[in-house]
C-alpha atoms as a PDB file:
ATOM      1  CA  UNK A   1       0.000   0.000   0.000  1.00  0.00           C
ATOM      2  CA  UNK A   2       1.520   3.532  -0.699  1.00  0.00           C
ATOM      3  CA  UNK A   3       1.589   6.239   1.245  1.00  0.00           C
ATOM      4  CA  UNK A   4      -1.028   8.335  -0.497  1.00  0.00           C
ATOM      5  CA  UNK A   5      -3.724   5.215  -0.092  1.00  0.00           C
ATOM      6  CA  UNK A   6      -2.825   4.722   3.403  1.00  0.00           C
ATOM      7  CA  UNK A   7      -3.637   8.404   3.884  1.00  0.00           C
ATOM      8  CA  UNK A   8      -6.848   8.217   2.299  1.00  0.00           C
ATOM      9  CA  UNK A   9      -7.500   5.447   4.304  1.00  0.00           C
ATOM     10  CA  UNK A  10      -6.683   6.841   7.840  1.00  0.00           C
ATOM     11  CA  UNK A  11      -8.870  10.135   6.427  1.00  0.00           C
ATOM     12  CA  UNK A  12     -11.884   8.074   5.715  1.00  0.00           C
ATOM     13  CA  UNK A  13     -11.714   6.167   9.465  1.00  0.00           C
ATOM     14  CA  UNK A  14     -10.999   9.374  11.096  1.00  0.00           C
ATOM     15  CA  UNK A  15     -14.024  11.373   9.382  1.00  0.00           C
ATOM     16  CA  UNK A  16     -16.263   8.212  10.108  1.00  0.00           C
ATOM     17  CA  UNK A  17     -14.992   8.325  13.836  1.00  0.00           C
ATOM     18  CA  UNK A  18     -16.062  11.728  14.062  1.00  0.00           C
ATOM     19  CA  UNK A  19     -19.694  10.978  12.258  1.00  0.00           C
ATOM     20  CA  UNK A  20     -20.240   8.111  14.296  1.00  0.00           C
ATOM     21  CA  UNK A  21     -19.411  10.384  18.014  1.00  0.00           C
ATOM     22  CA  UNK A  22     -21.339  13.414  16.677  1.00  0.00           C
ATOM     23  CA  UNK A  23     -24.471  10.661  16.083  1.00  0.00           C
ATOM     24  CA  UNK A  24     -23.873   9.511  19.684  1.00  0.00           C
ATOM     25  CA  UNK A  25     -23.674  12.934  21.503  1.00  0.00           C
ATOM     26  CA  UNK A  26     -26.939  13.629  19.306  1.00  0.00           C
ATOM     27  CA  UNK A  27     -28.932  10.657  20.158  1.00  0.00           C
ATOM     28  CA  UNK A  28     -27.800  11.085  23.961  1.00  0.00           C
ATOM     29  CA  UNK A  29     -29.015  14.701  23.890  1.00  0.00           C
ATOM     30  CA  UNK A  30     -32.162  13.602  22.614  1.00  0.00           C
ATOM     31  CA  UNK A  31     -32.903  11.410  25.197  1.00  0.00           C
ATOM     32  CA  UNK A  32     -31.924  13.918  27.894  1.00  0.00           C
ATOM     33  CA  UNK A  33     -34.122  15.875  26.601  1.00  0.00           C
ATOM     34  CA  UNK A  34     -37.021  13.457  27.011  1.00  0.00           C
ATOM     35  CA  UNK A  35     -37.138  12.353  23.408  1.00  0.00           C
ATOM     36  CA  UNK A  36     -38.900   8.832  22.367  1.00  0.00           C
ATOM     37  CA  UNK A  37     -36.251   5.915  21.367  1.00  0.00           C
ATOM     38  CA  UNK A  38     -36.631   6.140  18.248  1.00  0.00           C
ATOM     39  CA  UNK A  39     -36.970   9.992  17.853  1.00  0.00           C
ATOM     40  CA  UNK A  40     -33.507   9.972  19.194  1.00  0.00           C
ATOM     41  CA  UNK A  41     -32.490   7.512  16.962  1.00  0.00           C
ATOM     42  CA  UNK A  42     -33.418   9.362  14.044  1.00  0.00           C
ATOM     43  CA  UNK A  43     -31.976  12.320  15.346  1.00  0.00           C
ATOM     44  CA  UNK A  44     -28.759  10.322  15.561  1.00  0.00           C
ATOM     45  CA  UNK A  45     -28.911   8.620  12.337  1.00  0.00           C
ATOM     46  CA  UNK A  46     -30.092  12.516  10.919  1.00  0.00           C
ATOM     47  CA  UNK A  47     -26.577  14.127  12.495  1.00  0.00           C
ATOM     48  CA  UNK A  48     -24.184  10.741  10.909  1.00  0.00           C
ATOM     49  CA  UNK A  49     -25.332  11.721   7.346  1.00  0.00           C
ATOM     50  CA  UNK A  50     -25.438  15.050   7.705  1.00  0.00           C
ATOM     51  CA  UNK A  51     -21.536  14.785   9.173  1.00  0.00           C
ATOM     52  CA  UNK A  52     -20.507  12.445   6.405  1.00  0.00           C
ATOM     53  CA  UNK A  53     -22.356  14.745   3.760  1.00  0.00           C
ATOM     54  CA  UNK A  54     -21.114  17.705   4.909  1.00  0.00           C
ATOM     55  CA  UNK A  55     -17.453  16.311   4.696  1.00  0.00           C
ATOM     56  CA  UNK A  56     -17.945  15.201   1.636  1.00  0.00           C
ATOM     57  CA  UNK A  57     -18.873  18.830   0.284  1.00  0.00           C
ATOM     58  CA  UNK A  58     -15.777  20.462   2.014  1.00  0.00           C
ATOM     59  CA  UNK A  59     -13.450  17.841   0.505  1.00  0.00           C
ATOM     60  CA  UNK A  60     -15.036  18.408  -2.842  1.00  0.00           C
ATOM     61  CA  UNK A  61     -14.700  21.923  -2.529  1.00  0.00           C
ATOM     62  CA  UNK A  62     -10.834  21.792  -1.441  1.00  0.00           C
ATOM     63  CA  UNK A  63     -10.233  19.182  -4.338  1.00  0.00           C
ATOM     64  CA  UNK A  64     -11.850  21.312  -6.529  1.00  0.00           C
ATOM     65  CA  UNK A  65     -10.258  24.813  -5.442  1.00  0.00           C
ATOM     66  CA  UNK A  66      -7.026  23.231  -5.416  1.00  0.00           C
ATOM     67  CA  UNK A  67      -7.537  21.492  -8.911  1.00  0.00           C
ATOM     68  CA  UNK A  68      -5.982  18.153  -7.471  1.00  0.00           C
ATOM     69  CA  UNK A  69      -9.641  16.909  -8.552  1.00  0.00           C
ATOM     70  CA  UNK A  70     -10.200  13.963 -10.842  1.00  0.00           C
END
């Protein structure tokens, strides 16, 4: 594996880390806040694609604005 793929990979864990805590504090604030189980679950599972989506348009962005895209 090269360097470059094994940076890519360690991006993609890292952002998915981050997707997957942000769904947890949301889903735990839900319930503190008296939500249903599955309201908070959806709130959860709302904030993980949001995360991943909004990475995705940043990274897009940077790619693009950088021209390192394609």
């Amino acid at each position: 594996m090269s360097d470059h793929a094994a940076i890519i990979l360690l991006a993609c864990v890292l952002v998915t880390l981050i997707a997957i805590l942000a769904a947890t504090a949301a889903g735990y604030l839900a319930r503190r806040g008296h939500a249903t189980y599955p309201a908070a679950f959806s709130r959860a599972a709302i904030t993980f694609a949001a995360t991943l989506a909004l990475t995705a348009t940043v990274t897009s962005a940077m790619a693009t604005l950088t021209g390192k895209a394609g």
